[in-house]
Structure formats: C-alpha cells, structure tokens
N, C-alpha and C. Protein backbone atom coordinates (compact mmCIF):
# COMPACT_ATOMS: atom_id res chain seq x y z
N UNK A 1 -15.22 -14.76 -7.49
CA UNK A 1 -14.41 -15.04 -6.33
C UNK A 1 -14.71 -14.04 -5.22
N UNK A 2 -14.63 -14.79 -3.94
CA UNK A 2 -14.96 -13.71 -2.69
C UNK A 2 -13.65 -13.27 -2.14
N UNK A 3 -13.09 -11.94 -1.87
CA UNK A 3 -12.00 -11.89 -1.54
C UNK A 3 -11.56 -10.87 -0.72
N UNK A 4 -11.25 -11.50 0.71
CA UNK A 4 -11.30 -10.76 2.15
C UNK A 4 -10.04 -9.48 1.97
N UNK A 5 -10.05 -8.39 2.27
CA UNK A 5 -8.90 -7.17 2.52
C UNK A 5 -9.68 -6.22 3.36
N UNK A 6 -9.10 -5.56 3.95
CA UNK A 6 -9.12 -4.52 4.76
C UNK A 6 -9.22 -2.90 4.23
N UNK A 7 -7.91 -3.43 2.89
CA UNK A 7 -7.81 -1.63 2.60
C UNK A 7 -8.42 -1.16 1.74
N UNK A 8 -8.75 -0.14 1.21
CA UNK A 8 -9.80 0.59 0.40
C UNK A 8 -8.70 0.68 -0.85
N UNK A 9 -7.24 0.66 -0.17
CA UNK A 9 -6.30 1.14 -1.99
C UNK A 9 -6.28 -0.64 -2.63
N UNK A 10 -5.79 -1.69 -2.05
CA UNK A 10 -6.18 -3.06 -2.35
C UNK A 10 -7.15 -2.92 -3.02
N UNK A 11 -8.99 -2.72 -2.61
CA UNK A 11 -10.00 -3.00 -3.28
C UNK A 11 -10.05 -2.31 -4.49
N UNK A 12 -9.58 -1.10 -4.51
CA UNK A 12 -9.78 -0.56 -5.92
C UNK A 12 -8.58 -1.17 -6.67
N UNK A 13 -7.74 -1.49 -6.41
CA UNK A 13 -6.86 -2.45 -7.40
C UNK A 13 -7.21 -3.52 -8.07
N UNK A 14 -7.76 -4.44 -6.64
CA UNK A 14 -8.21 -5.39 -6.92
C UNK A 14 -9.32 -5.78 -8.47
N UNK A 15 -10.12 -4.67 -7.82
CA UNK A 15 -11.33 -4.40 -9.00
C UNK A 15 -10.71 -3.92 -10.39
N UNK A 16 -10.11 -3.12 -10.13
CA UNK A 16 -9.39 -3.07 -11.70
C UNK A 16 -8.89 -3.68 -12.36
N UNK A 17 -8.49 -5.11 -11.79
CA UNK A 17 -7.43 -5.96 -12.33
C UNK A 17 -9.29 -6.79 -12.97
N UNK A 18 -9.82 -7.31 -12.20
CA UNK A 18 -11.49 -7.97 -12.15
C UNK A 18 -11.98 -7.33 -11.67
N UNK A 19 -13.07 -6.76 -12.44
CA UNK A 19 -14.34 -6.61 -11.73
C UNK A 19 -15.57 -7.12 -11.55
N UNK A 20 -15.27 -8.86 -11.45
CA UNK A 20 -16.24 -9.02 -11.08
C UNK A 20 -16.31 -9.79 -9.45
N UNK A 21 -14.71 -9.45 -9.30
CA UNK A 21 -14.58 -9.28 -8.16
C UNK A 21 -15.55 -9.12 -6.71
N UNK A 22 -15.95 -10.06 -5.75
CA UNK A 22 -16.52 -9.90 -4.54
C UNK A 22 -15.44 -9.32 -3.56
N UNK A 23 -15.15 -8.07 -3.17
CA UNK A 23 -14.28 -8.10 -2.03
C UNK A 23 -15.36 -7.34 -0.61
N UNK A 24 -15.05 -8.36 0.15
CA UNK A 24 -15.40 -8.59 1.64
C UNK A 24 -14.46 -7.84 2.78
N UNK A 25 -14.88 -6.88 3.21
CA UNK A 25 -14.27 -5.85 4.60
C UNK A 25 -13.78 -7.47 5.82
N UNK A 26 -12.09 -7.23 5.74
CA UNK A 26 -11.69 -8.26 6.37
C UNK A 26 -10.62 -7.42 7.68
N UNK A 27 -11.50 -7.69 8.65
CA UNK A 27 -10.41 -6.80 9.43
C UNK A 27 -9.88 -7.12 10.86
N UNK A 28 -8.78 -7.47 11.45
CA UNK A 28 -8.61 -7.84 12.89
C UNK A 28 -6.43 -8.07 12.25
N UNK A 29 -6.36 -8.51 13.44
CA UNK A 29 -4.52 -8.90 13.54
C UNK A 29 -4.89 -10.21 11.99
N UNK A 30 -3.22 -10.34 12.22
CA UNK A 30 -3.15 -11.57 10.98
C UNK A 30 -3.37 -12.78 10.82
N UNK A 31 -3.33 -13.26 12.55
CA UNK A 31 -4.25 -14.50 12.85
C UNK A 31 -5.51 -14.22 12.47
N UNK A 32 -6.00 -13.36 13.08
CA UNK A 32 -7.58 -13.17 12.64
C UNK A 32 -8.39 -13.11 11.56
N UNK A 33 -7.79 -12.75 10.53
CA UNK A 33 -7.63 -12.13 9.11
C UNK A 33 -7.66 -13.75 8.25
N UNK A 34 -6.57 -14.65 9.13
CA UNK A 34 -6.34 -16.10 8.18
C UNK A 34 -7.51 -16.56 8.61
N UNK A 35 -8.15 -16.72 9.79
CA UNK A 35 -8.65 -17.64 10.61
C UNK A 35 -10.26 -17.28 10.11
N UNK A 36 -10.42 -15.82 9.54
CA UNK A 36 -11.72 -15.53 8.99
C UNK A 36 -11.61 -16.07 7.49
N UNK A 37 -10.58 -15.85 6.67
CA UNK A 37 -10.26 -16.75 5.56
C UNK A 37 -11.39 -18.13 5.36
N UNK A 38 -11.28 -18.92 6.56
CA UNK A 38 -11.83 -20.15 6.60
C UNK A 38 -13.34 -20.26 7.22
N UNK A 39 -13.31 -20.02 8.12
CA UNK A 39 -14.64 -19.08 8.59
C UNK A 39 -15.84 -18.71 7.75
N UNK A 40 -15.67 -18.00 6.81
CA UNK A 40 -16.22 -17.33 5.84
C UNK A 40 -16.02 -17.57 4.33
N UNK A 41 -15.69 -18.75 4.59
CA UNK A 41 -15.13 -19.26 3.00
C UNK A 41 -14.57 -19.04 1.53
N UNK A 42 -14.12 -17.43 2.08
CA UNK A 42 -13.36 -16.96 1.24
C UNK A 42 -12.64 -17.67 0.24
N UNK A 43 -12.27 -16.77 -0.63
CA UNK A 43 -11.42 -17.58 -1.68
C UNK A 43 -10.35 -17.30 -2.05
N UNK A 44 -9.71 -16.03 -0.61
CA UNK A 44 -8.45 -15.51 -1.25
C UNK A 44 -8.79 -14.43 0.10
N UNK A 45 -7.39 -13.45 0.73
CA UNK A 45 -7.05 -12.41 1.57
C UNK A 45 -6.54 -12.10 1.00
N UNK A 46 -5.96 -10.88 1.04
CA UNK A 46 -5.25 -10.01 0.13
C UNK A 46 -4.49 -9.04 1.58
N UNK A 47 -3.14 -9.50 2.00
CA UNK A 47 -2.94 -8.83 3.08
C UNK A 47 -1.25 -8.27 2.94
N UNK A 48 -0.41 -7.50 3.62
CA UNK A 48 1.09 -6.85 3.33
C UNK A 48 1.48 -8.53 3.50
N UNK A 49 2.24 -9.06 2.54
CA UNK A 49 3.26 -10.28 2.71
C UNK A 49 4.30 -9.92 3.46
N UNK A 50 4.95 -8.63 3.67
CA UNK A 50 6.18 -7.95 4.50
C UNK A 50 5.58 -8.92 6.25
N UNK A 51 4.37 -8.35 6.32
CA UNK A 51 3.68 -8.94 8.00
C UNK A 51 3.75 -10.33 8.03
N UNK A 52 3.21 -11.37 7.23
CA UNK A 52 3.35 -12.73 7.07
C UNK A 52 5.13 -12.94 7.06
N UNK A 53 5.98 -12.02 6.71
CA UNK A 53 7.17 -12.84 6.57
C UNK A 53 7.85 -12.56 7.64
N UNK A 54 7.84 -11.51 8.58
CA UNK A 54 8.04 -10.75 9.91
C UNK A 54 7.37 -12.15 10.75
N UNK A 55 6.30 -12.54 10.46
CA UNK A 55 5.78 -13.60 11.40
C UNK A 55 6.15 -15.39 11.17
N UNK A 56 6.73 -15.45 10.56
CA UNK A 56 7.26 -16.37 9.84
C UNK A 56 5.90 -17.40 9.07
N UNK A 57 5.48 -16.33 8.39
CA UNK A 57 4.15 -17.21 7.99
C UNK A 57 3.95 -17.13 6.38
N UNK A 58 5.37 -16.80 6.03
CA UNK A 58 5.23 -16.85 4.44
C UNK A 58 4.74 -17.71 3.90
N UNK A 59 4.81 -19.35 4.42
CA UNK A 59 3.70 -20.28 3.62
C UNK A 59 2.81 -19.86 3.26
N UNK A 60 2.15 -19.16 3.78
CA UNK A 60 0.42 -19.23 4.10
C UNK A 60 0.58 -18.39 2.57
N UNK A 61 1.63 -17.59 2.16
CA UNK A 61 1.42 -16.98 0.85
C UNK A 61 1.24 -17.48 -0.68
N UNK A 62 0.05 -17.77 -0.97
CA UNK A 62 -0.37 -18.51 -2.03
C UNK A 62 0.57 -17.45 -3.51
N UNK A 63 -0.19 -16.31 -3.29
CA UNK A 63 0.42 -15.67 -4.71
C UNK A 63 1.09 -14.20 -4.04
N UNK A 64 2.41 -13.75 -4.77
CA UNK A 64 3.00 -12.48 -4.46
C UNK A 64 2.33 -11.74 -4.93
N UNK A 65 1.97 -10.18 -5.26
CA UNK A 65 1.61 -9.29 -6.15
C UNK A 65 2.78 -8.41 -6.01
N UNK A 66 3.67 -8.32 -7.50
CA UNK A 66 4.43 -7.09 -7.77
C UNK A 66 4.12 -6.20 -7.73
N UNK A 67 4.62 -5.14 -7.45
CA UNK A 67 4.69 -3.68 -7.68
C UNK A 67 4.28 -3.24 -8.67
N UNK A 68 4.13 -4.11 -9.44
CA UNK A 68 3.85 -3.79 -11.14
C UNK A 68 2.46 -3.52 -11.24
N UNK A 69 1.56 -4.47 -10.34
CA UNK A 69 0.84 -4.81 -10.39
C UNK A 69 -0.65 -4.28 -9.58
N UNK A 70 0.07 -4.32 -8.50
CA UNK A 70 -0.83 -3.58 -7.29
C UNK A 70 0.30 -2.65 -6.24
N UNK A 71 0.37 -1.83 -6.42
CA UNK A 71 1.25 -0.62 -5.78
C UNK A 71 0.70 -0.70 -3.92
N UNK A 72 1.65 -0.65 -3.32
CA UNK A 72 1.65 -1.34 -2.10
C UNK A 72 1.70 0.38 -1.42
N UNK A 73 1.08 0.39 -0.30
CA UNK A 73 0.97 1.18 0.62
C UNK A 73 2.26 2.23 1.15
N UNK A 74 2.40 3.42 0.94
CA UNK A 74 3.68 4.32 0.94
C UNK A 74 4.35 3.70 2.55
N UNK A 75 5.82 3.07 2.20
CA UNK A 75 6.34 2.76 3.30
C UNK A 75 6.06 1.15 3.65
N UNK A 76 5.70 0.56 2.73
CA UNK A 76 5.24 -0.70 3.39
C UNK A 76 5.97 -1.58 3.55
N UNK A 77 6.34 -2.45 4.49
CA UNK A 77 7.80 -2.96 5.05
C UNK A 77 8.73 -2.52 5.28
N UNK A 78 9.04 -1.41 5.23
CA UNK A 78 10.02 -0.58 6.43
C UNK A 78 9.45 -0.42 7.36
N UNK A 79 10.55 -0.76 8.44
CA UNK A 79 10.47 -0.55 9.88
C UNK A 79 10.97 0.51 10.25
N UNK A 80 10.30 1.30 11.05
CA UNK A 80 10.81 2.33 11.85
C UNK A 80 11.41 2.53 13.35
N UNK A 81 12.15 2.92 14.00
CA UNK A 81 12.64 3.28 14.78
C UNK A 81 12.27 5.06 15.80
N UNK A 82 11.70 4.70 16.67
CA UNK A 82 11.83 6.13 16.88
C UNK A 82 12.38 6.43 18.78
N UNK A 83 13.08 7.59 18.67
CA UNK A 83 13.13 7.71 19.78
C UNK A 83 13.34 9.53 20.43
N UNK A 84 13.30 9.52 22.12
CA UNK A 84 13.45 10.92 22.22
C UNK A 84 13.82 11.90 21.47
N UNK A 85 13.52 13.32 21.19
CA UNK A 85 14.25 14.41 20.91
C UNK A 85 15.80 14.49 21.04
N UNK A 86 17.40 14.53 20.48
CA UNK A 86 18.41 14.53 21.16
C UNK A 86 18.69 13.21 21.03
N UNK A 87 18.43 12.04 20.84
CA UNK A 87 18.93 10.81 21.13
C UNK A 87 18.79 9.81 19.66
N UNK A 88 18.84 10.29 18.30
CA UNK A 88 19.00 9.88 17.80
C UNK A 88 20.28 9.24 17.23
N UNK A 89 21.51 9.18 18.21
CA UNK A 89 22.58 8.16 18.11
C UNK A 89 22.34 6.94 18.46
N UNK A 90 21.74 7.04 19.27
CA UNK A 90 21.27 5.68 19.66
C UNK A 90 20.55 4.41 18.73
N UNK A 91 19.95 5.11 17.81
CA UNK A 91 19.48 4.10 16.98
C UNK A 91 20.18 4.71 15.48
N UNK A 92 21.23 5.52 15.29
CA UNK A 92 21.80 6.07 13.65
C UNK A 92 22.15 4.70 13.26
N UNK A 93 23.00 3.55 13.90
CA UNK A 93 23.29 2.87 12.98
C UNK A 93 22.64 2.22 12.70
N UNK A 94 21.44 1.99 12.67
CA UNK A 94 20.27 1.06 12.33
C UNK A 94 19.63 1.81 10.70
N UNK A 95 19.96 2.69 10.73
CA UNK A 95 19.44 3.40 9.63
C UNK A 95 20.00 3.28 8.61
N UNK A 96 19.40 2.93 7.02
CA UNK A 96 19.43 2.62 5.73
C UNK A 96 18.82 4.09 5.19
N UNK A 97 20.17 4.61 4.86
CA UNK A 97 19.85 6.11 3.84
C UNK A 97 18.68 5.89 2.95
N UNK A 98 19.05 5.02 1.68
CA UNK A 98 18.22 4.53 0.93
C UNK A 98 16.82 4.22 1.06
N UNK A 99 16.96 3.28 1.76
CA UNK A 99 15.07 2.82 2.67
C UNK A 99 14.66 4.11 3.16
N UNK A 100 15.25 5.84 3.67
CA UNK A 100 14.51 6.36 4.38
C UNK A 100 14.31 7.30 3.52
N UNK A 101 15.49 7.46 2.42
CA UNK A 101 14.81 8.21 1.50
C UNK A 101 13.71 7.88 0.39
N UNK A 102 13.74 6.42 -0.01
CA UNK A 102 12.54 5.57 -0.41
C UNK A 102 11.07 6.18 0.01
N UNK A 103 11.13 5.55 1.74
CA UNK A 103 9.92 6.03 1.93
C UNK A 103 9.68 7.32 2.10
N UNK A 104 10.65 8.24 2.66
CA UNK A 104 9.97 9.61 2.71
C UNK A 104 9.34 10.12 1.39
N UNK A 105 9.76 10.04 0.01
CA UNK A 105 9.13 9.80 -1.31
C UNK A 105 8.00 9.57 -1.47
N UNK A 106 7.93 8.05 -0.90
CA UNK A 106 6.62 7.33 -1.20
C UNK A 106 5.41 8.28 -0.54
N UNK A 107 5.86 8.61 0.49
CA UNK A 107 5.09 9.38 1.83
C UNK A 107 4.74 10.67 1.53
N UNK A 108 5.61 11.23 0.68
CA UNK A 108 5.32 12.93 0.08
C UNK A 108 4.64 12.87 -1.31
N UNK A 109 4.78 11.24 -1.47
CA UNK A 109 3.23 11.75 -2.96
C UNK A 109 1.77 11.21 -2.35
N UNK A 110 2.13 10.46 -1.21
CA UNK A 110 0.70 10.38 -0.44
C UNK A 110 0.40 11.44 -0.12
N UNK A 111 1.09 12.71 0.90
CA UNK A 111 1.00 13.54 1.25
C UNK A 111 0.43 14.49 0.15
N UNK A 112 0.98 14.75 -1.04
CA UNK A 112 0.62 15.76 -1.88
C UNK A 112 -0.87 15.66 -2.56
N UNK A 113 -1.32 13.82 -2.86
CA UNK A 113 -2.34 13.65 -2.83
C UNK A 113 -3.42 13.88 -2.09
N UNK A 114 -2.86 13.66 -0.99
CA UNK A 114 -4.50 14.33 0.40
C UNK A 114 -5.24 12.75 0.80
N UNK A 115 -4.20 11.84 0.56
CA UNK A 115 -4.74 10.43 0.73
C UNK A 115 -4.22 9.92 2.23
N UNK A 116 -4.63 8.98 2.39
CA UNK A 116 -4.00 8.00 4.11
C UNK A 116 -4.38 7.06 3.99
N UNK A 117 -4.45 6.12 5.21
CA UNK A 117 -4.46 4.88 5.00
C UNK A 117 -5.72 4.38 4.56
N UNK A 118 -6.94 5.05 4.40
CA UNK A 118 -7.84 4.67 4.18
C UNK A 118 -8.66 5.66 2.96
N UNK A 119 -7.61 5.66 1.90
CA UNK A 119 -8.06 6.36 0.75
C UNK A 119 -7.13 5.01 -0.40
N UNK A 120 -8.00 5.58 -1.63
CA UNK A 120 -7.26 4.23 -2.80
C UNK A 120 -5.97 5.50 -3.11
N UNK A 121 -5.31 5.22 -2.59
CA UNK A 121 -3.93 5.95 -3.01
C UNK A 121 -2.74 5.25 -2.55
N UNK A 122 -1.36 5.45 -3.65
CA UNK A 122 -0.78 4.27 -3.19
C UNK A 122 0.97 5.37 -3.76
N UNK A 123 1.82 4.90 -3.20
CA UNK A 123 3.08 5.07 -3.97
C UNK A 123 4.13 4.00 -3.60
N UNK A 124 5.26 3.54 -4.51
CA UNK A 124 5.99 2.78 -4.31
C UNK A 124 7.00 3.50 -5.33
N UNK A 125 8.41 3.29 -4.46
CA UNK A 125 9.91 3.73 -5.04
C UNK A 125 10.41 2.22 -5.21
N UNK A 126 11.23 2.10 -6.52
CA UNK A 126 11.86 0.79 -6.27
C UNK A 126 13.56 0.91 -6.56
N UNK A 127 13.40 2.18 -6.55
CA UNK A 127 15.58 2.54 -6.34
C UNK A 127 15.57 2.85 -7.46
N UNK A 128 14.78 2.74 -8.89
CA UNK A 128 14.70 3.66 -9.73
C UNK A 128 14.02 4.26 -10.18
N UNK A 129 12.44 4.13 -9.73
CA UNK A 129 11.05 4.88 -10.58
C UNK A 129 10.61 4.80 -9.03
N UNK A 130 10.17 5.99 -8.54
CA UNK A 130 8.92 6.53 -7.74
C UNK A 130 7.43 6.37 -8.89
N UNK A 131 6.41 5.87 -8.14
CA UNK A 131 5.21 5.18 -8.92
C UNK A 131 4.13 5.93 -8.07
N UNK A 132 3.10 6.69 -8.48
CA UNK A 132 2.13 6.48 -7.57
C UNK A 132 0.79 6.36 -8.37
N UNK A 133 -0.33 6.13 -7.29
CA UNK A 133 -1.53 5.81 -8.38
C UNK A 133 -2.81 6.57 -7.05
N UNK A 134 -3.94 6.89 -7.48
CA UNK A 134 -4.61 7.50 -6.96
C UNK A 134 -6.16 6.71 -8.19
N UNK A 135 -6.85 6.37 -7.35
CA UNK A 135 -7.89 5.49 -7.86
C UNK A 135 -9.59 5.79 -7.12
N UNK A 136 -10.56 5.40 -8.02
CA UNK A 136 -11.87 5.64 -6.75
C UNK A 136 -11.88 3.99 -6.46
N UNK A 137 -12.66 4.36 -5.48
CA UNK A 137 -12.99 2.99 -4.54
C UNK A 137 -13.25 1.83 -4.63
N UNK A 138 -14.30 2.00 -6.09
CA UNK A 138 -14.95 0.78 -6.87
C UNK A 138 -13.94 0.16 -7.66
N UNK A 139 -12.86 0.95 -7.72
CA UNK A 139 -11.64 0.42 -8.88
C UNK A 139 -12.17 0.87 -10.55
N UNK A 140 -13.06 1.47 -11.09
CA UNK A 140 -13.89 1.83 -12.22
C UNK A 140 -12.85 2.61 -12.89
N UNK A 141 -12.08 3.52 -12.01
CA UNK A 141 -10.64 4.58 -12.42
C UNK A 141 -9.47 4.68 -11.67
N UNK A 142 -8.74 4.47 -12.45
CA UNK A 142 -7.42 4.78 -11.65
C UNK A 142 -6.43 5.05 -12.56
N UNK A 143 -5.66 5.93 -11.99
CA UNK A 143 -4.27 6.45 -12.62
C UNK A 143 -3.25 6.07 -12.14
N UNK A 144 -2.01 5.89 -12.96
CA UNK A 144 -0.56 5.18 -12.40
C UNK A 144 0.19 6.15 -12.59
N UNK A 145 0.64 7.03 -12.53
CA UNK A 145 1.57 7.78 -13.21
C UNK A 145 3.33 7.37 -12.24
N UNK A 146 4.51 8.13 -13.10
CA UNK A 146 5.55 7.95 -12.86
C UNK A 146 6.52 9.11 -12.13
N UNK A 147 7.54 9.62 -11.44
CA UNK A 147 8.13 10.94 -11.78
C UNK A 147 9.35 10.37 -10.51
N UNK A 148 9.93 11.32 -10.47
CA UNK A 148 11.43 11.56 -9.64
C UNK A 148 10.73 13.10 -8.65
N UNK A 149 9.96 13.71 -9.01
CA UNK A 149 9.76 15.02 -7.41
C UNK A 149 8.54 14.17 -7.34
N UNK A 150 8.40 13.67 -6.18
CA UNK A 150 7.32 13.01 -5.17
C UNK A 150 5.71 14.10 -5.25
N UNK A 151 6.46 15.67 -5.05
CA UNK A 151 5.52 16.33 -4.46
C UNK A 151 4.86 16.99 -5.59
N UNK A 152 5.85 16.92 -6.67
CA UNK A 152 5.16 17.26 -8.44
C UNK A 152 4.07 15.97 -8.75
N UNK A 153 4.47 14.58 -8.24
CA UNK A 153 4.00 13.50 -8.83
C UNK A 153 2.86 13.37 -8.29
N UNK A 154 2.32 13.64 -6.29
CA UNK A 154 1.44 13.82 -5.85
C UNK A 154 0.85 14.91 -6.38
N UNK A 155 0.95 15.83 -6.34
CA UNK A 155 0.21 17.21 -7.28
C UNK A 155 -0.24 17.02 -8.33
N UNK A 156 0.06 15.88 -9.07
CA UNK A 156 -0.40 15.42 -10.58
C UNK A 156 -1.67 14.60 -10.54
N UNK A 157 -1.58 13.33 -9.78
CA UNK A 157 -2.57 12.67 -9.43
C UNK A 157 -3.93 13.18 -8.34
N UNK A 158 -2.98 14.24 -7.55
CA UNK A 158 -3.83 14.94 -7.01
C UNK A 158 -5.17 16.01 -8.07
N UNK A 159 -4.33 16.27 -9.02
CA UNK A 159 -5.25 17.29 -9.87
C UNK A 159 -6.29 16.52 -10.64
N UNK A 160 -5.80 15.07 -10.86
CA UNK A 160 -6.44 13.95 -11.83
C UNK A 160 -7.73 13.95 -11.03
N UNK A 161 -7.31 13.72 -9.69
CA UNK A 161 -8.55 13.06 -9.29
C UNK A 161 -9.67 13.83 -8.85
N UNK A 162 -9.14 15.42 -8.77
CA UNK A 162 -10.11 16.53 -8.43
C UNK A 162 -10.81 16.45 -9.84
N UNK A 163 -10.58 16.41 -11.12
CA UNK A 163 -11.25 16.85 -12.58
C UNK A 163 -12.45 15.52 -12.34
N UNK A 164 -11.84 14.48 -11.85
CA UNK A 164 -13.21 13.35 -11.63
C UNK A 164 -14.13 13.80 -10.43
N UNK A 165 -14.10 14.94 -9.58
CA UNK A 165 -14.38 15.17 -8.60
C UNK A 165 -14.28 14.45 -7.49
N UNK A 166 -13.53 13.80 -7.31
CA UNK A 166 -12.80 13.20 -5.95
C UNK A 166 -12.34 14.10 -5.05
C-alpha cells in the first residue's frame, strides 16, 4: 500500500504497525493533502482527524487510529488561545484546567526528549496514563513507555534513544 503523511512520528508508526509499508512525503493544507490523495493514487493519508472534524470533513475519515495505536502529536486538538501580557481575563473563561494540564504533560515529555514536530516522538495523556514513545524514522524501533512525571518519562525515552545512538 502507498500511503501519503507529512509527519516523520506517523511514518515511523506507520512502519511499525507494516513494514511493508510505501509512505509518500504528503504535504500542503487539507484540501491539498485530499486532492493529492487522488492525484497520486494513493491508497490511504494519514492526517490529525481533530483538522478534518474542525472542517467539517469527518466523512472523508475512512479509519480512526486510537491512541492505543499510533500516539498522536503532544497537544493535538487542543486549541489555544493567546493573548497580550496582563490580559489574560479576557480569554480565562475559555480555559479547560484539564486540557491545559493534559497538554502541558504531553509537551514536557516532548520537551525532555529533544524531539518537535519533525522528529518520531510522540506523547498522549488520556486523563489517566501520560504515554510517550520515541521511535527512529524507518519505524525498525520504537519504544512506548508509560509514567505520571512527564519530565522523568521524557528523560527515559530520551536515554533509550541515545543507547541506539539517536
């Protein structure tokens, strides 16, 4: 199967799940992304469903992937808010304790890892297990591990992936 994504933490998932996996560098907005789908005769995108459902384009979603499964990008579908220095009344009631402590989590085992958006590194909180995974590129290795301190859990996967020399 040929199968269009953008991100480098996707492809090494991807590959781990199959490897005999074709994945194809798919990259532009989400129109662009579907519209190369067909184009290029792909056999599958692999893109955030949070963006398709924000756009009201959840049809277009053939299959979900759990959390279980492929660990989604630290923060992914939370929206943020930001504004001046001093003026954060203005947007307090918009704010979900939970969701911000979620992602700041997710975000401090990316952080502890030394990963970004364009490394196979991934974390996801789901209100009871913080998850993160740190993988090489090809998908050949990857680690899942579990914990409650973000910055112990990044430091863990972080050390994993230095002994492979990453």
């Amino acid at each position: 199967m040929r199968i269009g994504t953008a991100s480098v933490r996707r492809k090494a998932q991807l590959l781990a799940i199959e490897p005999t996996l074709s994945i194809e560098p798919t990259r532009g907005n989400i129109d662009s992304r579907l519209r190369k789908r067909g184009e290029r005769g792909l056999d599958a995108i692999v893109l955030a469903a949070c963006g398709l459902d924000r756009l009201g384009l959840g049809p277009e979603i053939g299959y979900r992937f759990e959390a279980a499964e492929m660990l989604p990008e630290a923060g992914q579908g939370a929206l943020a808010l930001q504004v001046r220095g001093g003026e954060e009344h203005l947007v307090a009631a918009a704010d979900d304790e939970d969701t911000r402590e979620r992602v700041e989590s997710e975000r401090a085992v990316v952080a502890a890892v030394g990963g970004g958006c364009l490394a196979p590194v991934a974390a996801h909180h789901d209100g009871v297990r913080l998850t993160g995974l740190v993988a090489t590129e090809d998908g050949v290795w990857q680690e899942r591990r579990t914990g409650s301190d973000p910055v112990a859990l990044g430091e863990e996967l972080a050390a994993l992936a230095a002994a492979r020399g990453m």
